[in-house]
Protein backbone atom coordinates (compact mmCIF):
# COMPACT_ATOMS: atom_id res chain seq x y z
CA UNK A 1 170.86 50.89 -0.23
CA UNK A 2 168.85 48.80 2.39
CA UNK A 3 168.92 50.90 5.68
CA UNK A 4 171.39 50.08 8.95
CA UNK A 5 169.42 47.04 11.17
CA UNK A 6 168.56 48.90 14.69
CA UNK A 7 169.77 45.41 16.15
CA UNK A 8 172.38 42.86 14.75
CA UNK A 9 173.70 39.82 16.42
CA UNK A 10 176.74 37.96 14.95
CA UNK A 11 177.85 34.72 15.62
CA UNK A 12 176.45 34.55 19.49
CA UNK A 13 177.33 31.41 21.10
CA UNK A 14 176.49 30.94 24.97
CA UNK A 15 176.91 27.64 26.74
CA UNK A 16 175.68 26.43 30.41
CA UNK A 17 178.07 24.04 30.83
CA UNK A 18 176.89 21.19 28.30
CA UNK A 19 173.66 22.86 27.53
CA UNK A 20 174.06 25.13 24.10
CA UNK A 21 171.79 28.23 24.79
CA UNK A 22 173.05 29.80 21.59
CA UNK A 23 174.94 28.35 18.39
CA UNK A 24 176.10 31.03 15.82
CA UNK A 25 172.84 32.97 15.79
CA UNK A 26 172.93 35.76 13.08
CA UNK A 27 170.20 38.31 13.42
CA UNK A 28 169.22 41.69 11.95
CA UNK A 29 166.28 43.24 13.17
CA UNK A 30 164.97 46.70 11.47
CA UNK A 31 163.25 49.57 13.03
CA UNK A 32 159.68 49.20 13.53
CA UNK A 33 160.14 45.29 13.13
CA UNK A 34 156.83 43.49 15.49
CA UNK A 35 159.20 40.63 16.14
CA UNK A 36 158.23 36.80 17.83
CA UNK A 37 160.53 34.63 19.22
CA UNK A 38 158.80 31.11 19.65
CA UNK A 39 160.62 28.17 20.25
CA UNK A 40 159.96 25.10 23.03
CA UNK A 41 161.00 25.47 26.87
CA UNK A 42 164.61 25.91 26.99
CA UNK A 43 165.17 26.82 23.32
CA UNK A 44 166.92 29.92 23.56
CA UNK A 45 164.58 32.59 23.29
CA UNK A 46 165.08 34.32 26.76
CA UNK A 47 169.40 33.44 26.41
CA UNK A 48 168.91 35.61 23.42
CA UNK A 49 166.77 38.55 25.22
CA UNK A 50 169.07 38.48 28.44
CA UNK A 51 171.97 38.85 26.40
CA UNK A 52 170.14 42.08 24.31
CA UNK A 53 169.55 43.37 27.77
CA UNK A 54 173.20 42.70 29.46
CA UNK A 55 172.03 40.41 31.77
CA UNK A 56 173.82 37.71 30.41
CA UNK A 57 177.47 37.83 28.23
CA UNK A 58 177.85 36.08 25.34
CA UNK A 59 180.83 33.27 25.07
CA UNK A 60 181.43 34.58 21.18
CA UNK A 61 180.09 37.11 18.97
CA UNK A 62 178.75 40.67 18.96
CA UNK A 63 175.30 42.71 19.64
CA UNK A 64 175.14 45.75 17.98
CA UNK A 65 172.20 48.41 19.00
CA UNK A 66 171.74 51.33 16.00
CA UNK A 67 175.23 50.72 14.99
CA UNK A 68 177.25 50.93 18.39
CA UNK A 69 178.71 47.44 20.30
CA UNK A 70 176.44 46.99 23.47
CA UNK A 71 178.06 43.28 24.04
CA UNK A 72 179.65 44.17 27.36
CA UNK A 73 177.91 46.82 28.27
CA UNK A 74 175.79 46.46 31.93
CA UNK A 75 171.72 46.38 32.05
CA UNK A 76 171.81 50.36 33.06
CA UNK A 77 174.32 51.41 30.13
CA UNK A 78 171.99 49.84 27.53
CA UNK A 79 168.73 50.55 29.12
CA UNK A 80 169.89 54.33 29.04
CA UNK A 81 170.48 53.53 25.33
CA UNK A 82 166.83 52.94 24.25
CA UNK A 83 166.58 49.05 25.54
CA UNK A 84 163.67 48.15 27.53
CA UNK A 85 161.60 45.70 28.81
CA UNK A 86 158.74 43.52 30.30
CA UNK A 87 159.00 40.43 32.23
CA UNK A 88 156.76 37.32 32.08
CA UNK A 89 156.17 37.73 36.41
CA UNK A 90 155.63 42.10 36.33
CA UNK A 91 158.27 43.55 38.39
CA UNK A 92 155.78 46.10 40.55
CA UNK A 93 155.58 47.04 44.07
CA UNK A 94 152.58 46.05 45.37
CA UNK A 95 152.01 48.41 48.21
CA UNK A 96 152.44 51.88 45.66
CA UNK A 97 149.76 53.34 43.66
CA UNK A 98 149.43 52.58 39.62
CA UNK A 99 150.75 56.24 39.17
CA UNK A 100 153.65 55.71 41.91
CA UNK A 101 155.01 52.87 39.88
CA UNK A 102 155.04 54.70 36.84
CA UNK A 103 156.83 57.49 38.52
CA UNK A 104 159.62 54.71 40.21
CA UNK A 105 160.20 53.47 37.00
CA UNK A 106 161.26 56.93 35.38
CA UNK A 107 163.49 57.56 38.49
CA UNK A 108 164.93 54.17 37.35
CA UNK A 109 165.43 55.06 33.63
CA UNK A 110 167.00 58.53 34.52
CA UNK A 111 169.09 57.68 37.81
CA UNK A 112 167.41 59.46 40.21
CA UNK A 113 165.80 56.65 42.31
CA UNK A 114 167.84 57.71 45.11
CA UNK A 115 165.47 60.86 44.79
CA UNK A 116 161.60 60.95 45.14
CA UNK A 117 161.19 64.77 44.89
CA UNK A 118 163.03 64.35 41.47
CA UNK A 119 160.41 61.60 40.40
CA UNK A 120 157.49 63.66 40.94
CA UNK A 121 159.25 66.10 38.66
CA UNK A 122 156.26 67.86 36.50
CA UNK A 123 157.70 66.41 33.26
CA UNK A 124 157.37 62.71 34.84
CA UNK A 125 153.86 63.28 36.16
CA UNK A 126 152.62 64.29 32.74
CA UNK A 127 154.94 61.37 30.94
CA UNK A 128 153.41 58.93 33.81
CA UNK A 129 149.91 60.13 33.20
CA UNK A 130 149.73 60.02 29.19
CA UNK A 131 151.14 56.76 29.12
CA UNK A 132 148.66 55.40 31.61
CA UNK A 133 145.94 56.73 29.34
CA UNK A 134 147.26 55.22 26.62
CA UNK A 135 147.31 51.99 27.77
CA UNK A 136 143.52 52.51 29.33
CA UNK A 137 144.90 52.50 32.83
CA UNK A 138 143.87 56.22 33.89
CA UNK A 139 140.98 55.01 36.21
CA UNK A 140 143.56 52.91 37.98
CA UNK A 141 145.77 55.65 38.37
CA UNK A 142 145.30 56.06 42.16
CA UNK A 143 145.39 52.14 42.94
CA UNK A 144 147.27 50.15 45.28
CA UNK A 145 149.16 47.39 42.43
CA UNK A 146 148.10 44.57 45.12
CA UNK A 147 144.41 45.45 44.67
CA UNK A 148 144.81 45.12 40.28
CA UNK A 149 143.70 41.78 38.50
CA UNK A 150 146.61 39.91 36.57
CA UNK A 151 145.84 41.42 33.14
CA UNK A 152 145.96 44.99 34.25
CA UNK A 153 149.57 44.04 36.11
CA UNK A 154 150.67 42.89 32.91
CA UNK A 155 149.49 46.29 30.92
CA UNK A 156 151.30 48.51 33.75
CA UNK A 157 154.52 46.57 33.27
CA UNK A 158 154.68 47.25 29.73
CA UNK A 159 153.25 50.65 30.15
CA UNK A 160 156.22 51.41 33.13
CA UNK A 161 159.00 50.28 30.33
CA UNK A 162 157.85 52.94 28.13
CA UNK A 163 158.13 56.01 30.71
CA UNK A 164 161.48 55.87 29.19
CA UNK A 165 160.77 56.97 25.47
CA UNK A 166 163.02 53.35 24.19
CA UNK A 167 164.07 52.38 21.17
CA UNK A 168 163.66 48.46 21.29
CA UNK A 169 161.08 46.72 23.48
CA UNK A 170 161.73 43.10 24.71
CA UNK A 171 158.46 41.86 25.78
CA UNK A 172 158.82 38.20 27.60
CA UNK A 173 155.41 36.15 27.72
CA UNK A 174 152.95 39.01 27.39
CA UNK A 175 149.98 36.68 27.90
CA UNK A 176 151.43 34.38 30.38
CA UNK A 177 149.08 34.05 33.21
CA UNK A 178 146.19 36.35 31.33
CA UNK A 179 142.74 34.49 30.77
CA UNK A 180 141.97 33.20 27.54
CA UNK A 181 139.38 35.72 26.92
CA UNK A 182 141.41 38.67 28.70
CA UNK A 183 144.44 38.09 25.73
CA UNK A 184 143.47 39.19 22.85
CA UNK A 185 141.82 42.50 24.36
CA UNK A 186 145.06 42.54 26.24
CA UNK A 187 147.27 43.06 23.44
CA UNK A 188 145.50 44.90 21.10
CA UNK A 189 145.71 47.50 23.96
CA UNK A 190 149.48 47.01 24.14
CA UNK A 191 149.95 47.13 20.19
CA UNK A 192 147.68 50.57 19.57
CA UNK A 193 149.77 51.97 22.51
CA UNK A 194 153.20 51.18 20.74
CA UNK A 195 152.41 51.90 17.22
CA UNK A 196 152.22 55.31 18.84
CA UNK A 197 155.70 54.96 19.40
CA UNK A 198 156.63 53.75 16.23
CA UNK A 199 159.41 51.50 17.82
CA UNK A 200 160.76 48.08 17.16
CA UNK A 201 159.13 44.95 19.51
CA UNK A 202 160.68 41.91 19.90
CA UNK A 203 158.22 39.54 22.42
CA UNK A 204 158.71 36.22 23.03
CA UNK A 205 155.49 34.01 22.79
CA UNK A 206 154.13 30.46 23.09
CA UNK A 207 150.25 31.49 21.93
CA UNK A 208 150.23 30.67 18.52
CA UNK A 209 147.44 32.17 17.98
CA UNK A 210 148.75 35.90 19.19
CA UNK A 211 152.02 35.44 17.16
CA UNK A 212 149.82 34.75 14.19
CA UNK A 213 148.00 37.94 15.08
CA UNK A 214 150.48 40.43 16.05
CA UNK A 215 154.05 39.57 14.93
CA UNK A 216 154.76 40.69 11.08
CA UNK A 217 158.20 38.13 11.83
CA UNK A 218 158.93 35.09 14.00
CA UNK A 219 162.37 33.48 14.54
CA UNK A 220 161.65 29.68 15.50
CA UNK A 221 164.69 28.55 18.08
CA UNK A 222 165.01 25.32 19.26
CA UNK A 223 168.40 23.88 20.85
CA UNK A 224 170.03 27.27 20.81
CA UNK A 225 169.67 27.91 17.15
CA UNK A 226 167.31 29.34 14.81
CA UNK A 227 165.33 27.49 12.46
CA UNK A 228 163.29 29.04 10.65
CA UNK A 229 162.67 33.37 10.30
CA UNK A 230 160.26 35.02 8.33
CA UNK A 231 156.20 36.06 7.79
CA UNK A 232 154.39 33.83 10.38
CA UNK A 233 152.72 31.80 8.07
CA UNK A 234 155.58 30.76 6.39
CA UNK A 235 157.70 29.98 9.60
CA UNK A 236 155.33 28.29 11.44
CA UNK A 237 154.59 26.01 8.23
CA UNK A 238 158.16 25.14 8.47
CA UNK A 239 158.54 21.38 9.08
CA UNK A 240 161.15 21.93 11.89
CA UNK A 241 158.67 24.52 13.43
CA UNK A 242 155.92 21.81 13.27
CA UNK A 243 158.22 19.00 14.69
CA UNK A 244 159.89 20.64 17.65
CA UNK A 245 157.79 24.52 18.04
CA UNK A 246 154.08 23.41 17.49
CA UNK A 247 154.06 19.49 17.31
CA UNK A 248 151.82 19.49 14.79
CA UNK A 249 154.22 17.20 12.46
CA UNK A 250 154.85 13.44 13.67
């Protein structure tokens, strides 16, 4: 017997108005899955990593995280459950230190942001610390986050979603914004740091090249549904993935 998915969607629908975000997507994703969503501007991808997250509610349908129904649960409930994640513009304040940020963000995961002497808790230091090594951020440890070039922004995002030991990791546009020659450094940094971890990755991407690379799965959307899912050769050879992903069918 084939183990339990860590994530399953069922029949999501979501509609803005006349705009179909999400048509009866059905989607298991297993622990330790590298996941890619790809799929044109406006396809679905984020609709479908906002609702993970609880930012947005599906009209119809269910999302189930390691068995339990997180459809209408908020953003905190089902971060607190093991769901975290990146953002395409990192969410950092500028004016704190590398190591400050690190330490905000595990006040965030636990609650206590209300509470600095709590975030400077031993325990967080140490979490804070081997993470930033991890990611080859220690000699920025001490940095203002407005002084740091894009690429190591985008490494201490992803880094400050870990401080929380998740289960699933939603990673939107890793690259966006990173030179050409900065992204493949870039996230071979941020896939030897997770495979630490061991845990399941879903990132949405529009370098074909990196989804190639990194993903062991893609799910093609386009128009709210998925079109093709599988190995990335396979999906991206798909003739809908050519005509509306990669335009490389006319």
């Amino acid at each position: 017997m084939s183990a339990a998915p860590l994530l399953r969607a069922t029949g999501i629908e979501k509609r803005f108005g006349a705009v179909v975000a999400a048509s009866e997507l059905n989607l298991d994703i297993a622990a330790g899955e590298k996941v890619s969503l790809i799929g044109s501007n406006g396809a679905g991808k984020t609709t479908f990593v906002n609702m993970i997250t609880g930012y947005l509610k599906p009209d119809a349908g269910s999302i189930t995280l390691a068995g339990r129904d997180i459809t209408r649960l908020s953003p905190r409930a089902i971060t607190h459950l093991g769901v975290a994640r990146s953002f395409q513009i990192p969410q950092l304040c500028a004016e704190l230190t590398v190591l400050d940020n690190m330490l905000v963000a595990n006040a965030v995961d636990a609650g206590a942001l209300s509470f600095w002497r709590p975030a400077r808790r031993p325990q967080a230091v140490a979490r804070a610390r081997e993470l930033l090594q991890r990611f080859d951020l220690a000699d920025h440890t001490g940095r203002r986050v407005a002084e740091l070039p894009g690429g190591v922004r985008k490494l201490l995002d992803i880094a400050m979603a870990l401080t929380g030991s998740p289960q699933l990791l939603l990673l939107d546009e890793p690259t966006s914004g990173v030179a050409a020659e900065e992204k493949y450094p870039l996230m071979d940094r941020v896939m030897r740091a997770l495979g630490e971890e061991k845990m399941t990755v879903l990132f949405v991407e529009h370098d074909m090249d990196i989804v190639t690379r990194y993903a062991s799965r893609v799910i093609a959307f386009y128009s709210g549904r998925v079109i093709a899912d599988g190995a990335p050769a396979a999906t991206l050879d798909e003739p809908e993935v050519r005509r509306y992903v990669t335009g490389t069918l006319r």
